[in-house]
C-alpha atoms as a PDB file:
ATOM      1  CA  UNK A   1       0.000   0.000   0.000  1.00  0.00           C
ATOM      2  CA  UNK A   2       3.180   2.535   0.640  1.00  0.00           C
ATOM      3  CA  UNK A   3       4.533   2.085  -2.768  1.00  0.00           C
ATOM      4  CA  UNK A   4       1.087   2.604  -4.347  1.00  0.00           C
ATOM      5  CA  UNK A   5       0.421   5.923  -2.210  1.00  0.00           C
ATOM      6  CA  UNK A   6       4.159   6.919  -3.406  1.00  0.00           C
ATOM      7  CA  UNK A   7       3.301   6.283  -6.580  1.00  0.00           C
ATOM      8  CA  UNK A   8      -0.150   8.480  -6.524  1.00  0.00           C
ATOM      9  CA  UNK A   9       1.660  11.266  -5.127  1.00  0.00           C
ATOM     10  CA  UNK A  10       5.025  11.099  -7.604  1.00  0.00           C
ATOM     11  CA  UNK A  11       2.062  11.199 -10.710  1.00  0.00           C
ATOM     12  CA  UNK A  12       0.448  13.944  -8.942  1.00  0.00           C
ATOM     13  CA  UNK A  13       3.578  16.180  -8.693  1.00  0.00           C
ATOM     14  CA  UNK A  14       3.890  15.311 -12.324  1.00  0.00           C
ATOM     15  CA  UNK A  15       0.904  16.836 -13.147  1.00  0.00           C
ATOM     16  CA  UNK A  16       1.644  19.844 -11.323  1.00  0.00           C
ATOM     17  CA  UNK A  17       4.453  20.397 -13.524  1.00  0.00           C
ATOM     18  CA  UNK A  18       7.773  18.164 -12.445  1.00  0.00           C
ATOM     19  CA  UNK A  19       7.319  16.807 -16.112  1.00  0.00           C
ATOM     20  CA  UNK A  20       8.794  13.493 -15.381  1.00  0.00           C
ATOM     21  CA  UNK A  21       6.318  10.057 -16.025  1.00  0.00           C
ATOM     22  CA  UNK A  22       7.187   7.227 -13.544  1.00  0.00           C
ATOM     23  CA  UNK A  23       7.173   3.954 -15.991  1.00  0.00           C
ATOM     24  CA  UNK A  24       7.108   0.890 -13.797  1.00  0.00           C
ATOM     25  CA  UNK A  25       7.247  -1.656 -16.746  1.00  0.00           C
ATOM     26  CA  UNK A  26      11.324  -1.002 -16.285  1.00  0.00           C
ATOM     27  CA  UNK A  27      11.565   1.680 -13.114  1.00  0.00           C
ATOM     28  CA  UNK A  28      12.797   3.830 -16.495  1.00  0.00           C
ATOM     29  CA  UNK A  29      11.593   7.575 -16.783  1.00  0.00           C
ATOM     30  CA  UNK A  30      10.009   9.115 -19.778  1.00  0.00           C
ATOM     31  CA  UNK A  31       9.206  12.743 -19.848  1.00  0.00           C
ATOM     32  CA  UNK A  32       5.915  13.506 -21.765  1.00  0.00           C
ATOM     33  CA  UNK A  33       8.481  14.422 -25.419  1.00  0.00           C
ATOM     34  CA  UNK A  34      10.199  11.370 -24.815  1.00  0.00           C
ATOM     35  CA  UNK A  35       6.678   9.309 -25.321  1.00  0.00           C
ATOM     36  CA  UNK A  36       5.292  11.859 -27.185  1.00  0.00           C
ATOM     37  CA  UNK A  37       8.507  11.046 -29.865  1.00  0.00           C
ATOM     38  CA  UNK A  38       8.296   7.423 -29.556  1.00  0.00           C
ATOM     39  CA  UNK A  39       4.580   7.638 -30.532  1.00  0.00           C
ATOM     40  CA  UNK A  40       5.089   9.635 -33.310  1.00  0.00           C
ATOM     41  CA  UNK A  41       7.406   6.572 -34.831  1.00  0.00           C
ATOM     42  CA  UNK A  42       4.411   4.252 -33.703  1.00  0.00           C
ATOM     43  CA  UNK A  43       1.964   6.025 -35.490  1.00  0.00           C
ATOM     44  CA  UNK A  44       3.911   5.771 -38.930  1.00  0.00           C
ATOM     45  CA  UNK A  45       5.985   9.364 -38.649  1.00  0.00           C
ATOM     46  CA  UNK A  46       5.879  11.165 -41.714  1.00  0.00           C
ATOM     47  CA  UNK A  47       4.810   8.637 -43.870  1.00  0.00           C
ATOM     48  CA  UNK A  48       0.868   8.807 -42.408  1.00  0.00           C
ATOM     49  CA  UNK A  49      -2.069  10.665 -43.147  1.00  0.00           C
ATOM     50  CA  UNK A  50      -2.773  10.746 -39.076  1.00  0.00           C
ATOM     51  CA  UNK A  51       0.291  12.824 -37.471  1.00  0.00           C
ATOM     52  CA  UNK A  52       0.728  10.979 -34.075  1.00  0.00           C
ATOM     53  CA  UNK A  53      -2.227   8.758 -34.463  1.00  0.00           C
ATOM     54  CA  UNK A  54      -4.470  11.566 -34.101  1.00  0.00           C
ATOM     55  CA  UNK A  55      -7.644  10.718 -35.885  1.00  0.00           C
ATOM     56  CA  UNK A  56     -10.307  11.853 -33.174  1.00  0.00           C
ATOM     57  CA  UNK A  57      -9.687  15.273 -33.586  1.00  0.00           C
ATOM     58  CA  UNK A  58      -9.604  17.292 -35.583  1.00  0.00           C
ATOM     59  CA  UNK A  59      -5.978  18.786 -35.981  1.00  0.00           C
ATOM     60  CA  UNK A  60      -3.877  20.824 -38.587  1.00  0.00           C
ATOM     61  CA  UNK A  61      -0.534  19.471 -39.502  1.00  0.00           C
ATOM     62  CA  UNK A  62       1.979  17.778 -37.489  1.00  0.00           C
ATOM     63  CA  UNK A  63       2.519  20.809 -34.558  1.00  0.00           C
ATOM     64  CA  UNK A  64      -1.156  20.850 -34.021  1.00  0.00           C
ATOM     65  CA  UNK A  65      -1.581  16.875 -33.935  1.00  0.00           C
ATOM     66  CA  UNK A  66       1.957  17.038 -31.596  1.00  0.00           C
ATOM     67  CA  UNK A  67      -0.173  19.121 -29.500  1.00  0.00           C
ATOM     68  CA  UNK A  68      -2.886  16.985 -29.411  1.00  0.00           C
ATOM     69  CA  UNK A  69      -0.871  13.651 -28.387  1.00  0.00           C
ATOM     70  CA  UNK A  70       1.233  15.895 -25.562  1.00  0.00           C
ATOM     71  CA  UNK A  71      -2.080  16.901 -23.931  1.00  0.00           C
ATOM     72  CA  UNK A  72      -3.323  13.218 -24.184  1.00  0.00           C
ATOM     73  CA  UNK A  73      -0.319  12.026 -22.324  1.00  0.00           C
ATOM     74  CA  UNK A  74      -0.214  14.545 -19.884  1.00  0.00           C
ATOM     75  CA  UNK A  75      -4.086  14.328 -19.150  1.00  0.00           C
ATOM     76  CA  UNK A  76      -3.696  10.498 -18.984  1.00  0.00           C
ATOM     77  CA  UNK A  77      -0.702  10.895 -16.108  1.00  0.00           C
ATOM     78  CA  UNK A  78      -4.097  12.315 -13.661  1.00  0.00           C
ATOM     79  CA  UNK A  79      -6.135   9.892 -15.145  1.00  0.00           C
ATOM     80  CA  UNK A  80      -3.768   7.344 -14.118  1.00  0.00           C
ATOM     81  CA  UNK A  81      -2.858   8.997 -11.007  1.00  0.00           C
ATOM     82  CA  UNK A  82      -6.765   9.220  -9.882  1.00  0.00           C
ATOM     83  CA  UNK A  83      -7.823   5.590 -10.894  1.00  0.00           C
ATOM     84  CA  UNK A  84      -5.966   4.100 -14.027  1.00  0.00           C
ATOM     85  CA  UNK A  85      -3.432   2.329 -11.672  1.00  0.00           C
ATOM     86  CA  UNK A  86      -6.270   0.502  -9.970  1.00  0.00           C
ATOM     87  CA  UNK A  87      -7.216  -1.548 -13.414  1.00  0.00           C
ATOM     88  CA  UNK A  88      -3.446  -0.845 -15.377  1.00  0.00           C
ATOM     89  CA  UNK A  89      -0.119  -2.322 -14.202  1.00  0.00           C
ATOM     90  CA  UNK A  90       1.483   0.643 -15.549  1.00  0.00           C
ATOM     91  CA  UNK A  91       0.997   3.761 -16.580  1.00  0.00           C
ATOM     92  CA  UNK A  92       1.975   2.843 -20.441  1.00  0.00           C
ATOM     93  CA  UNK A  93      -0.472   0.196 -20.554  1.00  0.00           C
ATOM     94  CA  UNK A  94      -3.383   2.773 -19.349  1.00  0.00           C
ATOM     95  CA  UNK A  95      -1.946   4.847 -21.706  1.00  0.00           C
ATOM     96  CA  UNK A  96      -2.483   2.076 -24.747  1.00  0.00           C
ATOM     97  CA  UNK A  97      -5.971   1.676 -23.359  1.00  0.00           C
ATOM     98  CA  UNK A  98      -6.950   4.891 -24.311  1.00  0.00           C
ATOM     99  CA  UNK A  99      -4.810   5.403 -26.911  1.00  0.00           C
ATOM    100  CA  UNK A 100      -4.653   3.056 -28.649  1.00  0.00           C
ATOM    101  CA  UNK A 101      -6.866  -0.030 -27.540  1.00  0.00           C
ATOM    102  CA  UNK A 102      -6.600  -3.817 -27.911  1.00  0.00           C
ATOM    103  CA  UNK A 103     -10.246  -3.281 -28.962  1.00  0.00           C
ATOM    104  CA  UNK A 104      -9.219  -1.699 -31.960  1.00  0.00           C
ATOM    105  CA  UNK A 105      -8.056  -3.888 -34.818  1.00  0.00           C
ATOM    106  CA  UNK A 106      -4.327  -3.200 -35.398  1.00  0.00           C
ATOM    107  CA  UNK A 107      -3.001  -1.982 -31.867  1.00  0.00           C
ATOM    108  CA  UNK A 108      -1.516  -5.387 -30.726  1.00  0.00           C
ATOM    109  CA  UNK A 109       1.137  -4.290 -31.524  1.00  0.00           C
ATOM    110  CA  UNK A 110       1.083  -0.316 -30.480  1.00  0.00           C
ATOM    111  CA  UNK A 111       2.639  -1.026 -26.715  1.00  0.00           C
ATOM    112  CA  UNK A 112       5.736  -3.162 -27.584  1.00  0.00           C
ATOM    113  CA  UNK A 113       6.913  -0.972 -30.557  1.00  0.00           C
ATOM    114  CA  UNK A 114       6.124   2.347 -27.912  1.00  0.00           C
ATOM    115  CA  UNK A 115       8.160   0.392 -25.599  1.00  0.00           C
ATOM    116  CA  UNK A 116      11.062  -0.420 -27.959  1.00  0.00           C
ATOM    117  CA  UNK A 117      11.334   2.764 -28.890  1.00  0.00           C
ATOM    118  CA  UNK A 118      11.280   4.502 -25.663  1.00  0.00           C
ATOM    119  CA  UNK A 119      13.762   2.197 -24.251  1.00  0.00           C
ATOM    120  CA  UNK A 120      15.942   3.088 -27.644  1.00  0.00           C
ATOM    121  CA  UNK A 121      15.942   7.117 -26.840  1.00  0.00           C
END
């Protein structure tokens, strides 16, 4: 139960600006670029029609769509924070879950590649 409340309050200092995203697949940490970057690669870089995946929203070019995946991230470190870790291991599986879920046909794949990449920066 300690770690759990550590863990709750290190997200919630995140969102209050520390900028750092405790992973606990590998005790690694990403800031919101770093998975922000890796994503981009995921989502087929500059050879997509969907800059970062983005296909929900509507979004202008690549700086708008960036802006668009960094707000996802960062709103998913409170949703995580507030009850995400309750049905998500880590934060990077929550993360897929809204994402980009299982549900959806294609993203089996969408975690392991983030996570490769990430672990490549």
């Amino acid at each position: 139960m300690q770690t759990l409340k550590f863990v709750k309050i290190y997200v919630i200092l995140i969102v209050l600006g520390i900028g750092l995203i405790c992973v606990s697949d590998s005790m690694a940490e990403y800031s919101k670029e770093e998975i922000c970057s890796a994503i981009w690669i995921v989502e087929g870089g500059n050879k997509t029609n969907y800059p970062y995946g983005i296909k929900s929203v509507n979004c202008n070019g690549k700086e708008d769509c960036k802006n668009v995946c960094f707000n996802t991230v960062f709103n998913n470190v409170r949703r995580y924070a507030d009850y995400g870790f309750t049905t998500h291991a880590t934060f990077l599986e929550f993360l897929q879950s809204r994402y980009c879920p299982l549900s959806d046909k294609g993203c089996e794949n969408w975690l392991p590649n983030l996570k490769f990449y990430l672990e490549k920066e």
